[in-house]
C-alpha atoms as a PDB file:
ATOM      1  CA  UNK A   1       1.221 -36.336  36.311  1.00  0.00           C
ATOM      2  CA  UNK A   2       3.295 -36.633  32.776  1.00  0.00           C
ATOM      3  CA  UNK A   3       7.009 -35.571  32.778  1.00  0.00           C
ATOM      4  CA  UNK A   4       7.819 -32.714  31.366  1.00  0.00           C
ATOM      5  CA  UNK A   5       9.917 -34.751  28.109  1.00  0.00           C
ATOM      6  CA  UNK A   6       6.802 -37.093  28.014  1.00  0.00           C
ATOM      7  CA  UNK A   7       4.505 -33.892  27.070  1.00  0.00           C
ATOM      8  CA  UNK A   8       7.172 -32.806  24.843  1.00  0.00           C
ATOM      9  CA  UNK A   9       7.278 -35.881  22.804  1.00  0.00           C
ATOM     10  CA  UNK A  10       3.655 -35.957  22.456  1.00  0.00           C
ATOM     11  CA  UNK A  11       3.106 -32.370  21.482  1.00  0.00           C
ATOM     12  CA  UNK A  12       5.539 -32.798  18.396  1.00  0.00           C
ATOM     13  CA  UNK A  13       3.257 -35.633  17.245  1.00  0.00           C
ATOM     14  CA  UNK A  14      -0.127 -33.099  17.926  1.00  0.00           C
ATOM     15  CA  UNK A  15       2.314 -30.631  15.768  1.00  0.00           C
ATOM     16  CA  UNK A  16       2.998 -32.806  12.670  1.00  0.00           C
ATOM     17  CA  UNK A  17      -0.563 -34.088  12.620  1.00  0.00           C
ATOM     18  CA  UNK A  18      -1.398 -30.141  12.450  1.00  0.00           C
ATOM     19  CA  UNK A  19       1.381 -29.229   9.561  1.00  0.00           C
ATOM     20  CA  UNK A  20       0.125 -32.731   7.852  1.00  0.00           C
ATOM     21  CA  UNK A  21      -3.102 -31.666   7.772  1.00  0.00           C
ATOM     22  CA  UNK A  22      -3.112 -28.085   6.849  1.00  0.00           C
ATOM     23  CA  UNK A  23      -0.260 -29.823   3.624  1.00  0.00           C
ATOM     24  CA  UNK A  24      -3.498 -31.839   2.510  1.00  0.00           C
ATOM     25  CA  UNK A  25      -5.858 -28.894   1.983  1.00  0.00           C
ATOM     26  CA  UNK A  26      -7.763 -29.909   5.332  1.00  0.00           C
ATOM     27  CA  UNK A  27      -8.202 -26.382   6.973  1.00  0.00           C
ATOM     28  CA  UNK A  28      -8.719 -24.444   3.624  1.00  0.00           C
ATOM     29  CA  UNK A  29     -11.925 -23.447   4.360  1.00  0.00           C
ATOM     30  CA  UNK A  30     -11.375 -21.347   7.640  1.00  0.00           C
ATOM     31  CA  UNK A  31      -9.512 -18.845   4.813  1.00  0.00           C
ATOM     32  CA  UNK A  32     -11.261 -15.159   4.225  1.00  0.00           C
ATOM     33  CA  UNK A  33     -10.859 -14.267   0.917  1.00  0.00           C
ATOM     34  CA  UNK A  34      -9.868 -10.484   0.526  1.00  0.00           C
ATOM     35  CA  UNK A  35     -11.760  -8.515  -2.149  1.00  0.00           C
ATOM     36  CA  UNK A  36     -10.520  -8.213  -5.429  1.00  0.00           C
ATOM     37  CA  UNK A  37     -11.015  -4.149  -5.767  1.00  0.00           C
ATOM     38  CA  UNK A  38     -10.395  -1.813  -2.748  1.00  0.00           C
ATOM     39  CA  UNK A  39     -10.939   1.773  -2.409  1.00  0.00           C
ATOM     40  CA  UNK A  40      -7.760   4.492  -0.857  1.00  0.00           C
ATOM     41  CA  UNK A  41      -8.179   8.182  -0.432  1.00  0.00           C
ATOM     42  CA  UNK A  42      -4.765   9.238   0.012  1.00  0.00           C
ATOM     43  CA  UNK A  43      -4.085  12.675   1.844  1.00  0.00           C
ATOM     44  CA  UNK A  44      -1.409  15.041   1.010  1.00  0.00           C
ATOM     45  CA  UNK A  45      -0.360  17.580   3.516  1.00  0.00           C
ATOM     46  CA  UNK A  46       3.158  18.426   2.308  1.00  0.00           C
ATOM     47  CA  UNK A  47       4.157  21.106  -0.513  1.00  0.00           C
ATOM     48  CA  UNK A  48       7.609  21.989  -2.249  1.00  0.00           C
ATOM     49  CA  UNK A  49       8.801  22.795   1.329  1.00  0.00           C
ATOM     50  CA  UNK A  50       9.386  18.925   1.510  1.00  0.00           C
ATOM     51  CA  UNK A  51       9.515  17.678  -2.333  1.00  0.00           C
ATOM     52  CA  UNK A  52      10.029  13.747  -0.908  1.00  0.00           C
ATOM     53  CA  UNK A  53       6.937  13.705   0.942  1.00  0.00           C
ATOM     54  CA  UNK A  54       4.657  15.520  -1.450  1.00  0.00           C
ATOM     55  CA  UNK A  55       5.500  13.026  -3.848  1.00  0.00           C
ATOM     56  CA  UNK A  56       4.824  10.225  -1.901  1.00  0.00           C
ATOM     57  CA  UNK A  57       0.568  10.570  -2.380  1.00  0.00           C
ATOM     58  CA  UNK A  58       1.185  10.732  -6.534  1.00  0.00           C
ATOM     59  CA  UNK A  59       3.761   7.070  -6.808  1.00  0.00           C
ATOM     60  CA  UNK A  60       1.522   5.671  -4.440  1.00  0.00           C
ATOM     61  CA  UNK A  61      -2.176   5.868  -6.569  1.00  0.00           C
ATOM     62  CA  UNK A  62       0.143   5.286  -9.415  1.00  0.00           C
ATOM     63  CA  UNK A  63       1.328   1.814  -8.065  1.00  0.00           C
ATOM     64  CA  UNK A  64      -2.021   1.078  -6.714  1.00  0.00           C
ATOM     65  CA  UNK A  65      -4.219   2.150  -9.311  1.00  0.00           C
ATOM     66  CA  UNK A  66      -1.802  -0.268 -11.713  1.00  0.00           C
ATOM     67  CA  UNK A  67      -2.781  -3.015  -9.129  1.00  0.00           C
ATOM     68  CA  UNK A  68      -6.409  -2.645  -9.879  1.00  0.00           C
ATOM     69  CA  UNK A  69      -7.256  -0.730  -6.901  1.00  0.00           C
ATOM     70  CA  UNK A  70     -10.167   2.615  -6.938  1.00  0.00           C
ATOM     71  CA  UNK A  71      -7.924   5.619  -5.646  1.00  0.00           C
ATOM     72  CA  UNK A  72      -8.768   9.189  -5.297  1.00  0.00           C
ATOM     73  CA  UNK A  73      -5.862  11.750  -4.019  1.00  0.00           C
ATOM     74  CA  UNK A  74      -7.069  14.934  -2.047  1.00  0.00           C
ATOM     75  CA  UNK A  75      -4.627  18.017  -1.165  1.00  0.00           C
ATOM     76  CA  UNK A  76      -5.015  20.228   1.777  1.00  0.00           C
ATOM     77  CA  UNK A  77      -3.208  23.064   3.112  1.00  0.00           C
ATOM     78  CA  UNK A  78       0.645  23.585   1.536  1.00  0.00           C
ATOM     79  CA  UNK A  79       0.003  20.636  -0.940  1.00  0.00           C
ATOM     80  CA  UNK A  80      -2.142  22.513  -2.338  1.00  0.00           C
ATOM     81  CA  UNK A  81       0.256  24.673  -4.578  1.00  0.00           C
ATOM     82  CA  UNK A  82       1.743  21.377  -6.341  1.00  0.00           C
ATOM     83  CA  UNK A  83      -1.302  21.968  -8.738  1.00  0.00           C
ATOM     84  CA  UNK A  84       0.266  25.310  -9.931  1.00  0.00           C
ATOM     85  CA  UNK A  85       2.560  24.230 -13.187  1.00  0.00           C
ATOM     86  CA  UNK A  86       5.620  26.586 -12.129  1.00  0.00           C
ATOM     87  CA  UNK A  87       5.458  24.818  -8.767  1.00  0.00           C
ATOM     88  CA  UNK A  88       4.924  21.046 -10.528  1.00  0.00           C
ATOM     89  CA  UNK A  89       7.618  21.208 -13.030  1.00  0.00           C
ATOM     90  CA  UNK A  90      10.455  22.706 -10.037  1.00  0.00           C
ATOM     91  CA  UNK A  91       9.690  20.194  -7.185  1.00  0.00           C
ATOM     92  CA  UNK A  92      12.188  17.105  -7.283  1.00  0.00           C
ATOM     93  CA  UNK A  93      12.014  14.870  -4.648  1.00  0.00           C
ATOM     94  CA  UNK A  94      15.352  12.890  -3.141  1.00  0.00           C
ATOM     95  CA  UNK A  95      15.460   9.703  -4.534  1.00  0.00           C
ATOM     96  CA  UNK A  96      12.680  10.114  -6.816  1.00  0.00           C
ATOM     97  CA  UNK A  97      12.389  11.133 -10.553  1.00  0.00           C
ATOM     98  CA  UNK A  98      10.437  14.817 -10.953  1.00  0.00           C
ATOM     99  CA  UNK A  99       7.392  15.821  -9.316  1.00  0.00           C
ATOM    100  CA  UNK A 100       6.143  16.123 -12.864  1.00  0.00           C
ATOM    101  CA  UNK A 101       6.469  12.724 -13.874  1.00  0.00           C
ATOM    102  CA  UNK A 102       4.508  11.494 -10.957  1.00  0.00           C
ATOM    103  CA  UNK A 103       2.225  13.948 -12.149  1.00  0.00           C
ATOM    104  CA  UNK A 104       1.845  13.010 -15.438  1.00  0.00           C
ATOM    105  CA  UNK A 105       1.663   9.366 -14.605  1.00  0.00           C
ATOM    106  CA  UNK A 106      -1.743  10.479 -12.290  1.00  0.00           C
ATOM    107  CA  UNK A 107      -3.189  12.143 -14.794  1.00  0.00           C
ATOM    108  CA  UNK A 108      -2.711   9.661 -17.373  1.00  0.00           C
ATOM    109  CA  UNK A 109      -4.150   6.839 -15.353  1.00  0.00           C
ATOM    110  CA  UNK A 110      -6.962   9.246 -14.882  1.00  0.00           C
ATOM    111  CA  UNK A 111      -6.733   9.780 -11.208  1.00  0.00           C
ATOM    112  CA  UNK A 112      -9.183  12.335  -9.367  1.00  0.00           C
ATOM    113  CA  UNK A 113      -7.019  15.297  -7.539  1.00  0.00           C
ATOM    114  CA  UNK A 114      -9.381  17.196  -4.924  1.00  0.00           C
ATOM    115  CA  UNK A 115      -8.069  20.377  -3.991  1.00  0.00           C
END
């Protein structure tokens, strides 16, 4: 049976080959390529009782819509009333610009809103 620093030794050698090989392009074609365009539905629960959260759903299809992905945003229960304009224009997250700028940004990038 092979000592324990014997194994050792050879391992590092089984190691480098491995590094060494993946360097020269060798095990590029085990690689899944991801698809270019993905699809989000992004839920959004919260309302002006939590202005942080309810933004979150509008900066995210922003950002990822920018990145060339298909999003659609749908609003259930108390996010609901950040369609109203009153409520829009008086919700400002912590952290965040206005509730209305996210808003804006949506609706410029042409983003469907279910309600």
């Amino acid at each position: 049976m092979a000592k324990r620093r014997e194994f050792l030794k050879k391992g590092t050698h089984a190691c480098a080959a491995a590094v060494a090989a993946s360097a020269t392009g060798l095990f590029n074609s085990t690689r899944v390529n991801a698809p270019e365009q993905q699809r989000f539905l992004l839920i959004g629960l919260a309302g002006s009782e939590n202005p942080t959260r309810a933004n979150f759903p509008f900066v995210w299809a922003a950002a990822l819509q920018e990145a060339g992905n298909e999003v659609r945003i749908e609003l259930a229960g108390d996010a609901t009333v950040l369609m109203r304009s009153a409520v829009s224009n008086s919700v400002t997250p912590v952290g965040w610009p206005p509730f209305k700028d996210a808003l804006a940004k949506v609706m410029a990038l042409k983003i469907s809103i279910y309600v």
